[in-house]
Protein backbone atom coordinates (compact mmCIF):
# COMPACT_ATOMS: atom_id res chain seq x y z
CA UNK A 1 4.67 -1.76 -1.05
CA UNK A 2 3.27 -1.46 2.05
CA UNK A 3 4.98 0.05 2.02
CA UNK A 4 6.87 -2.52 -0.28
CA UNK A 5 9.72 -2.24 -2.63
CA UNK A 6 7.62 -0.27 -5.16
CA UNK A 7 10.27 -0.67 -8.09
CA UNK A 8 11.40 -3.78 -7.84
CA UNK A 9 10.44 -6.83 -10.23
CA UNK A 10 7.26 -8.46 -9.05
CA UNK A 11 7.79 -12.32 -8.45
CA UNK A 12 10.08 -12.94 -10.93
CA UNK A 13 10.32 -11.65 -14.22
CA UNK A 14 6.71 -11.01 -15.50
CA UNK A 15 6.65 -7.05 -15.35
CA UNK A 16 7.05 -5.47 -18.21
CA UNK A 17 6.61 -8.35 -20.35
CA UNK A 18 5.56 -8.21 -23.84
CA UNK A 19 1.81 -9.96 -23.70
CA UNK A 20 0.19 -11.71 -26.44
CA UNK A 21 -2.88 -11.72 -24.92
CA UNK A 22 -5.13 -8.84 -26.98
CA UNK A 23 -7.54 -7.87 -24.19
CA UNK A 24 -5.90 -5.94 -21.37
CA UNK A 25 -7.94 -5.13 -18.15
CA UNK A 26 -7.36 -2.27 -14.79
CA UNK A 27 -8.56 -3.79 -11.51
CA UNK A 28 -9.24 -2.12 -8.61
CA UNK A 29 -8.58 -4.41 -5.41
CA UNK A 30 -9.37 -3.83 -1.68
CA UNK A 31 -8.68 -5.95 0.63
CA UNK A 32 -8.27 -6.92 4.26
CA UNK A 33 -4.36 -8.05 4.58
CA UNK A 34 -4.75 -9.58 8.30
CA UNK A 35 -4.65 -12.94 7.21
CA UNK A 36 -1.96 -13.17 3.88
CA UNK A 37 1.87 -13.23 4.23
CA UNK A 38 1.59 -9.62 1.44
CA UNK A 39 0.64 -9.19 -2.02
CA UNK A 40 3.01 -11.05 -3.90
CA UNK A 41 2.75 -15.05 -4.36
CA UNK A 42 5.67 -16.86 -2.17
CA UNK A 43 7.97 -19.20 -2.45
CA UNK A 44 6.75 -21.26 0.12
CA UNK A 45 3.79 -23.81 -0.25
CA UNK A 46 1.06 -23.18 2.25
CA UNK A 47 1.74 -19.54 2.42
CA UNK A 48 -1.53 -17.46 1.30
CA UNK A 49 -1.17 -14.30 -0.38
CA UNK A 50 -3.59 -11.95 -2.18
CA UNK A 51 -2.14 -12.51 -5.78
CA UNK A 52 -2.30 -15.78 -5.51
CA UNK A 53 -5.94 -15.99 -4.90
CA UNK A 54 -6.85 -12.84 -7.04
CA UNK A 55 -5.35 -14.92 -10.09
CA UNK A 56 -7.22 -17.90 -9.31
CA UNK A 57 -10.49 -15.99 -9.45
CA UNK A 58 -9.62 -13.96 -12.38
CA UNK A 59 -8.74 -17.38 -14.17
CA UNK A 60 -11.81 -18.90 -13.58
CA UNK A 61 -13.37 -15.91 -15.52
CA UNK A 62 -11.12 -15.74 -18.38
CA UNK A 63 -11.25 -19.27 -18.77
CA UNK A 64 -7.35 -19.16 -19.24
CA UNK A 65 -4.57 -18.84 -16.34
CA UNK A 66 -3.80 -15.09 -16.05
CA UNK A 67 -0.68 -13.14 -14.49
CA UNK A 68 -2.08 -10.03 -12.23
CA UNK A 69 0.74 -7.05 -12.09
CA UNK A 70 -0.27 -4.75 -9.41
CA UNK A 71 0.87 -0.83 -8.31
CA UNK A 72 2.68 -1.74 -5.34
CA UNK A 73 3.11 -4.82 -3.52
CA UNK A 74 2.01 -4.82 -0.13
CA UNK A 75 3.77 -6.24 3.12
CA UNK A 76 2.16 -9.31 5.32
CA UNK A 77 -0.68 -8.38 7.36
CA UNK A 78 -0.88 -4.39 5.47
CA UNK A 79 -4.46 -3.60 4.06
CA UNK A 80 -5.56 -1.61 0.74
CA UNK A 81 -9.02 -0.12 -0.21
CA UNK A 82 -7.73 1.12 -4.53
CA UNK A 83 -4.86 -1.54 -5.29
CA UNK A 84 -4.83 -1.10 -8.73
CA UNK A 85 -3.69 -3.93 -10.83
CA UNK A 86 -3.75 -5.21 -14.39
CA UNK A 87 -4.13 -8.59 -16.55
CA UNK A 88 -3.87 -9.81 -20.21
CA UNK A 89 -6.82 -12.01 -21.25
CA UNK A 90 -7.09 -13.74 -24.25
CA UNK A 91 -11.16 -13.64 -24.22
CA UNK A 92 -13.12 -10.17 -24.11
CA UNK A 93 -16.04 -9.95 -20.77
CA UNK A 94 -18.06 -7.00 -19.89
CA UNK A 95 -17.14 -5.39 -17.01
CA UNK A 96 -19.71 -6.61 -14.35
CA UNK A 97 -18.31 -10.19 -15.36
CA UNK A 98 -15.13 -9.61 -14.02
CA UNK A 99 -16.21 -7.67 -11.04
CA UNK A 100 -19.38 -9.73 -9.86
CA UNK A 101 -17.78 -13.10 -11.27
CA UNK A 102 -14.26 -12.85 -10.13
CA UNK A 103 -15.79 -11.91 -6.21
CA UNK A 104 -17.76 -15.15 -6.68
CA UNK A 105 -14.77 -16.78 -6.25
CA UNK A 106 -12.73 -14.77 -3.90
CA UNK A 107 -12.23 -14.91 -0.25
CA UNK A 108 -14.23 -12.53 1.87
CA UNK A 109 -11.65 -10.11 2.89
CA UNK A 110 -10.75 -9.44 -0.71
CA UNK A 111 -13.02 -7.86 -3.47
CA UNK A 112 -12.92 -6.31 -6.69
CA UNK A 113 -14.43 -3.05 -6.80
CA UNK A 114 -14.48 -2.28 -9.99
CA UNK A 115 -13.01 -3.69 -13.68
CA UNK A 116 -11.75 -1.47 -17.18
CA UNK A 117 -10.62 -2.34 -20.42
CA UNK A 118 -7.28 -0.22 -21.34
CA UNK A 119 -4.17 -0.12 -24.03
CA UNK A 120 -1.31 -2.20 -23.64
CA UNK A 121 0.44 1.27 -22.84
CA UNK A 122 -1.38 0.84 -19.40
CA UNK A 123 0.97 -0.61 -16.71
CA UNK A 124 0.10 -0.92 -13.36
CA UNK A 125 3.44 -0.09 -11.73
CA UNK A 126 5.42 1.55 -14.60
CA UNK A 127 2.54 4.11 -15.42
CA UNK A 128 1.61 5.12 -11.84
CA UNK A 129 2.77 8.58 -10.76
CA UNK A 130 2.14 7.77 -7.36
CA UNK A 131 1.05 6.27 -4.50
CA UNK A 132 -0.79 7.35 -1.07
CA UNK A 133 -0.95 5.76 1.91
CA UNK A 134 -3.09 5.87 5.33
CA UNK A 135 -1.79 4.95 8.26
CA UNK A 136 -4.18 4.66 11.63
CA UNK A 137 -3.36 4.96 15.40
CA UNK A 138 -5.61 4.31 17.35
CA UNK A 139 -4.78 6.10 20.73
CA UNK A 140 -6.71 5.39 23.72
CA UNK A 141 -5.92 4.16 27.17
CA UNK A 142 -8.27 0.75 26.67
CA UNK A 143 -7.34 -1.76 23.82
CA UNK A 144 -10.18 -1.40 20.93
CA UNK A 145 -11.81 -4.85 20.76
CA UNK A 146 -13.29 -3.88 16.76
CA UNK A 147 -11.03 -3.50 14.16
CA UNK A 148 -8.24 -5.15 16.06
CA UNK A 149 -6.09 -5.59 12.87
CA UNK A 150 -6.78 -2.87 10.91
CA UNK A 151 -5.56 -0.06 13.29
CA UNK A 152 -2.50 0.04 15.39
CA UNK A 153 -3.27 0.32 18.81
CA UNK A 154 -1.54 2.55 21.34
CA UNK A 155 -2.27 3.75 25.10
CA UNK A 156 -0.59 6.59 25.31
CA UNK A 157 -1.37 10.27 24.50
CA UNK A 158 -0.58 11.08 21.40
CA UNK A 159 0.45 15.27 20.87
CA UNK A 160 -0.75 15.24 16.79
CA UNK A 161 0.62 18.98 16.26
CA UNK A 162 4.16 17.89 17.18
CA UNK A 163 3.50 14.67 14.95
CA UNK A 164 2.24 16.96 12.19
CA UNK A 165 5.36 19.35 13.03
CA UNK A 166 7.88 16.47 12.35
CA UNK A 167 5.69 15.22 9.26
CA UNK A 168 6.55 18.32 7.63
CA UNK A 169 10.21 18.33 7.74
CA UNK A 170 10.36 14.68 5.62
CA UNK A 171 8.17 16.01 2.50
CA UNK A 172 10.45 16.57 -0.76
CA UNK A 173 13.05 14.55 -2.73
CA UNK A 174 15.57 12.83 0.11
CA UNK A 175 17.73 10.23 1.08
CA UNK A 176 15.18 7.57 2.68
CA UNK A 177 18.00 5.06 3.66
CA UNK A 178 16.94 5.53 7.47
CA UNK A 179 13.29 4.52 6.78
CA UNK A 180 13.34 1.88 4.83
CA UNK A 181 14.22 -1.84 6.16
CA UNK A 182 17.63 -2.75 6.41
CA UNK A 183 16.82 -5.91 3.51
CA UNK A 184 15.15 -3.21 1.31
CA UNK A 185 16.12 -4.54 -2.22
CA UNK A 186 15.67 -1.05 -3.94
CA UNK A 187 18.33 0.13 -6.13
CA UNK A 188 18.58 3.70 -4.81
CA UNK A 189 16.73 5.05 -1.29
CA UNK A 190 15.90 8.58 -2.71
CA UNK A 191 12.23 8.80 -2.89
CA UNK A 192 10.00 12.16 -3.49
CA UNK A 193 7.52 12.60 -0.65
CA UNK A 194 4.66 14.91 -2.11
CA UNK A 195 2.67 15.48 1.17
CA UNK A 196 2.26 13.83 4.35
CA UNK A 197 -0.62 15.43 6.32
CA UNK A 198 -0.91 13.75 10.31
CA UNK A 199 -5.02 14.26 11.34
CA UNK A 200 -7.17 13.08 14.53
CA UNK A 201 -10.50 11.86 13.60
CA UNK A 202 -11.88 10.76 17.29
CA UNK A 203 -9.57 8.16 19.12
CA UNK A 204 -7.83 7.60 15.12
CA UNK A 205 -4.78 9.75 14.56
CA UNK A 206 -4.02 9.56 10.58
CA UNK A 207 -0.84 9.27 8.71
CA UNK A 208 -1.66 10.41 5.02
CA UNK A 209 1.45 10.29 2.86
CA UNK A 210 1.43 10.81 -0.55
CA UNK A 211 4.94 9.75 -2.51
CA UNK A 212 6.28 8.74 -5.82
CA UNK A 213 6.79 5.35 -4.70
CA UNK A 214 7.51 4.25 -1.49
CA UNK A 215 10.90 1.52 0.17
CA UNK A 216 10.23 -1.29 2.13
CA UNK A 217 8.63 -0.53 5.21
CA UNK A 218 9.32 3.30 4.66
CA UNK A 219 5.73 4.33 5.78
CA UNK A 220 5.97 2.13 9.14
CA UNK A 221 9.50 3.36 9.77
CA UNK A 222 7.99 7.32 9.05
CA UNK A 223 5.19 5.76 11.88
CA UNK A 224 7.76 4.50 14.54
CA UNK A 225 9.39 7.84 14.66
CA UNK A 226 5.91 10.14 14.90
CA UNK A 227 4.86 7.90 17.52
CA UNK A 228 7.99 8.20 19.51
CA UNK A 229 7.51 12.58 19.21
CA UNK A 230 3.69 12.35 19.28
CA UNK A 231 4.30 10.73 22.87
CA UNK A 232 7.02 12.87 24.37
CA UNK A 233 10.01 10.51 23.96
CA UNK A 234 11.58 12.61 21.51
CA UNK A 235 11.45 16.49 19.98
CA UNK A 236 9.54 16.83 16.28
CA UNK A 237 13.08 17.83 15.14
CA UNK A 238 13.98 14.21 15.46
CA UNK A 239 12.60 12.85 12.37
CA UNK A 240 14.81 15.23 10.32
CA UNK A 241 17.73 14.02 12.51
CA UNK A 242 16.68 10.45 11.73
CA UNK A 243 16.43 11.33 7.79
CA UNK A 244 20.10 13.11 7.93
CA UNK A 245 21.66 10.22 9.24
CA UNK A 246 20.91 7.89 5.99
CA UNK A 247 21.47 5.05 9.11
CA UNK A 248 18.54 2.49 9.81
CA UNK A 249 20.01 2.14 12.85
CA UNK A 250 19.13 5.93 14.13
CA UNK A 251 15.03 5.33 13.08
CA UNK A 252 13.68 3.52 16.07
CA UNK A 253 10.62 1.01 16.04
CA UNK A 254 9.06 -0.32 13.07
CA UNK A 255 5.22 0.06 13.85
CA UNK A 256 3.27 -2.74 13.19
CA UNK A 257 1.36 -3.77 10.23
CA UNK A 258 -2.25 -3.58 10.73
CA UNK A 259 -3.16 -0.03 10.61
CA UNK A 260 -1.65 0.80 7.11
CA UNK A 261 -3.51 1.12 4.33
CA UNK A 262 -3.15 1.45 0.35
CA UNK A 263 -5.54 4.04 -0.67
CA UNK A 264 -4.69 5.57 -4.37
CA UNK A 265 -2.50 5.29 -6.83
CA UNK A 266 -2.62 7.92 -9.53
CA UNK A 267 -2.14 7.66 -13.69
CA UNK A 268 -2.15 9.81 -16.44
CA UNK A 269 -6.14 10.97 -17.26
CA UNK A 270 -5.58 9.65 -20.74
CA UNK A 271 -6.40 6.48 -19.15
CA UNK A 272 -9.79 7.29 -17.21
CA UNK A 273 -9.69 5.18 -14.18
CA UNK A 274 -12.33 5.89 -12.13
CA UNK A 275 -11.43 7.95 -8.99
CA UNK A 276 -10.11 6.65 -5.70
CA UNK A 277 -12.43 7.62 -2.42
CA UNK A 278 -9.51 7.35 -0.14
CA UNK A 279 -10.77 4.92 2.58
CA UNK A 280 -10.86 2.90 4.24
CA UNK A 281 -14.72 3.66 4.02
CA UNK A 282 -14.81 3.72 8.20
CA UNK A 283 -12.85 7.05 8.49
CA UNK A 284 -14.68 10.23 8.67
């Protein structure tokens, strides 16, 4: 969901579907978005995506096309380091098969870190409790020549205890309308934001949010604002202005894609996924 549309259907009607497969597997993805239009397959031909070529892989392995259903669908160009997804397969392989054969076949800015067998009560989306994202500034008067698209860049000065200040005022249940995109497709814009912690780790400034889902473009939108305070343009009291209005309009710039990041998603333990090490595996 990138900040995506967290609870919407999932190209077309496939979540939530009754399989008849009898072996049901939990993924974890992480991949480098840069170079795919998002997560979810389109519409167009010639358009890459990361399901798309996840599902090939997996295919090849289970011998048998397979539909991939992931936490939260990501926007063009955003990364994720624990994209949790799951399949139905109707043959049984050990673990290491689908991890070390399905990467085999995949691109190299998308990997498979790890592979599960659960229930058919486990559902990627539906069971999450939430979702946490990372979003990374990198502020610094010269242009970073490493990393290019996986941080946002910015020259100016960035104040992080104002950002931090104005981070504060958007955690609990609210009204998001004014942060997410104006073609969000969710049914209602009230989201819970559980914590949203802003951080400098050298020239990176973090955005750590924590929600129970997330709107289209909500985190980017939350980004555009801090940015705008963190720089001077505006007082930290703006974001709850923003947020009060319930307008798009009032919410500034939409910051760009390339320094946001999908780093957990959590479930109930009675599934025992393996934990999530928050990455992306460069930040201190």
């Amino acid at each position: 969901m990138s900040d995506s549309n967290l609870i919407e259907p999932e190209n077309g009607s496939s979540q939530g579907a009754i399989s008849i497969a009898p072996y049901r597997y939990a993924l974890c993805v992480e991949y480098s978005g840069a170079a795919y239009r998002g997560w979810q397959i389109q519409k167009e031909k010639d358009v890459s995506s990361i399901q798309e070529e996840v599902q090939k892989a997996l295919s090849r392995i289970a011998n048998a096309p397979v539909t991939v259903i992931c936490a939260g669908r990501t926007d063009a160009r955003v990364n994720a380091t624990y994209q949790i997804i799951h399949f139905d397969s109707p043959i049984e392989r050990a673990d290491r098969a689908w991890v070390l054969g399905t990467n085999s076949y995949l691109p190299d800015d998308i990997a498979i870190q790890w592979a599960k067998p659960v229930n058919q009560d486990f559902h990627a989306r539906f069971t999450a409790l939430e979702r946490r994202y990372r979003y990374l500034i990198y502020s610094n008067p010269v242009k970073p020549a490493i990393l290019p698209k996986g941080i946002t860049w910015t020259y100016k000065d960035m104040d992080v205890e104002r950002m931090a200040k104005a981070a504060q005022l958007l955690i609990g249940e609210h009204d998001f309308t004014s942060y997410r995109a104006v073609g969000c497709q969710a049914n209602s814009p009230v989201r819970t934001v559980k914590s949203f912690d802003v951080y400098r780790s050298g020239h990176l400034i973090v955005l750590d949010v924590c929600a129970n889902a997330f709107l289209h473009h909500m985190i980017r939108n939350f980004a555009g604002v801090l940015m705008s305070i963190g720089c001077g343009d505006a007082e930290p009291e703006w974001a709850k202005e923003v947020l009060e209005a319930k307008d798009r309009r009032q919410g500034g710039i939409t910051a760009p894609p390339f320094g946001l990041y999908f780093v957990d998603a959590k479930y109930p333990e009675v599934f025992e996924l393996p934990k999530s090490k928050i990455g992306p595996y460069f930040l201190s």
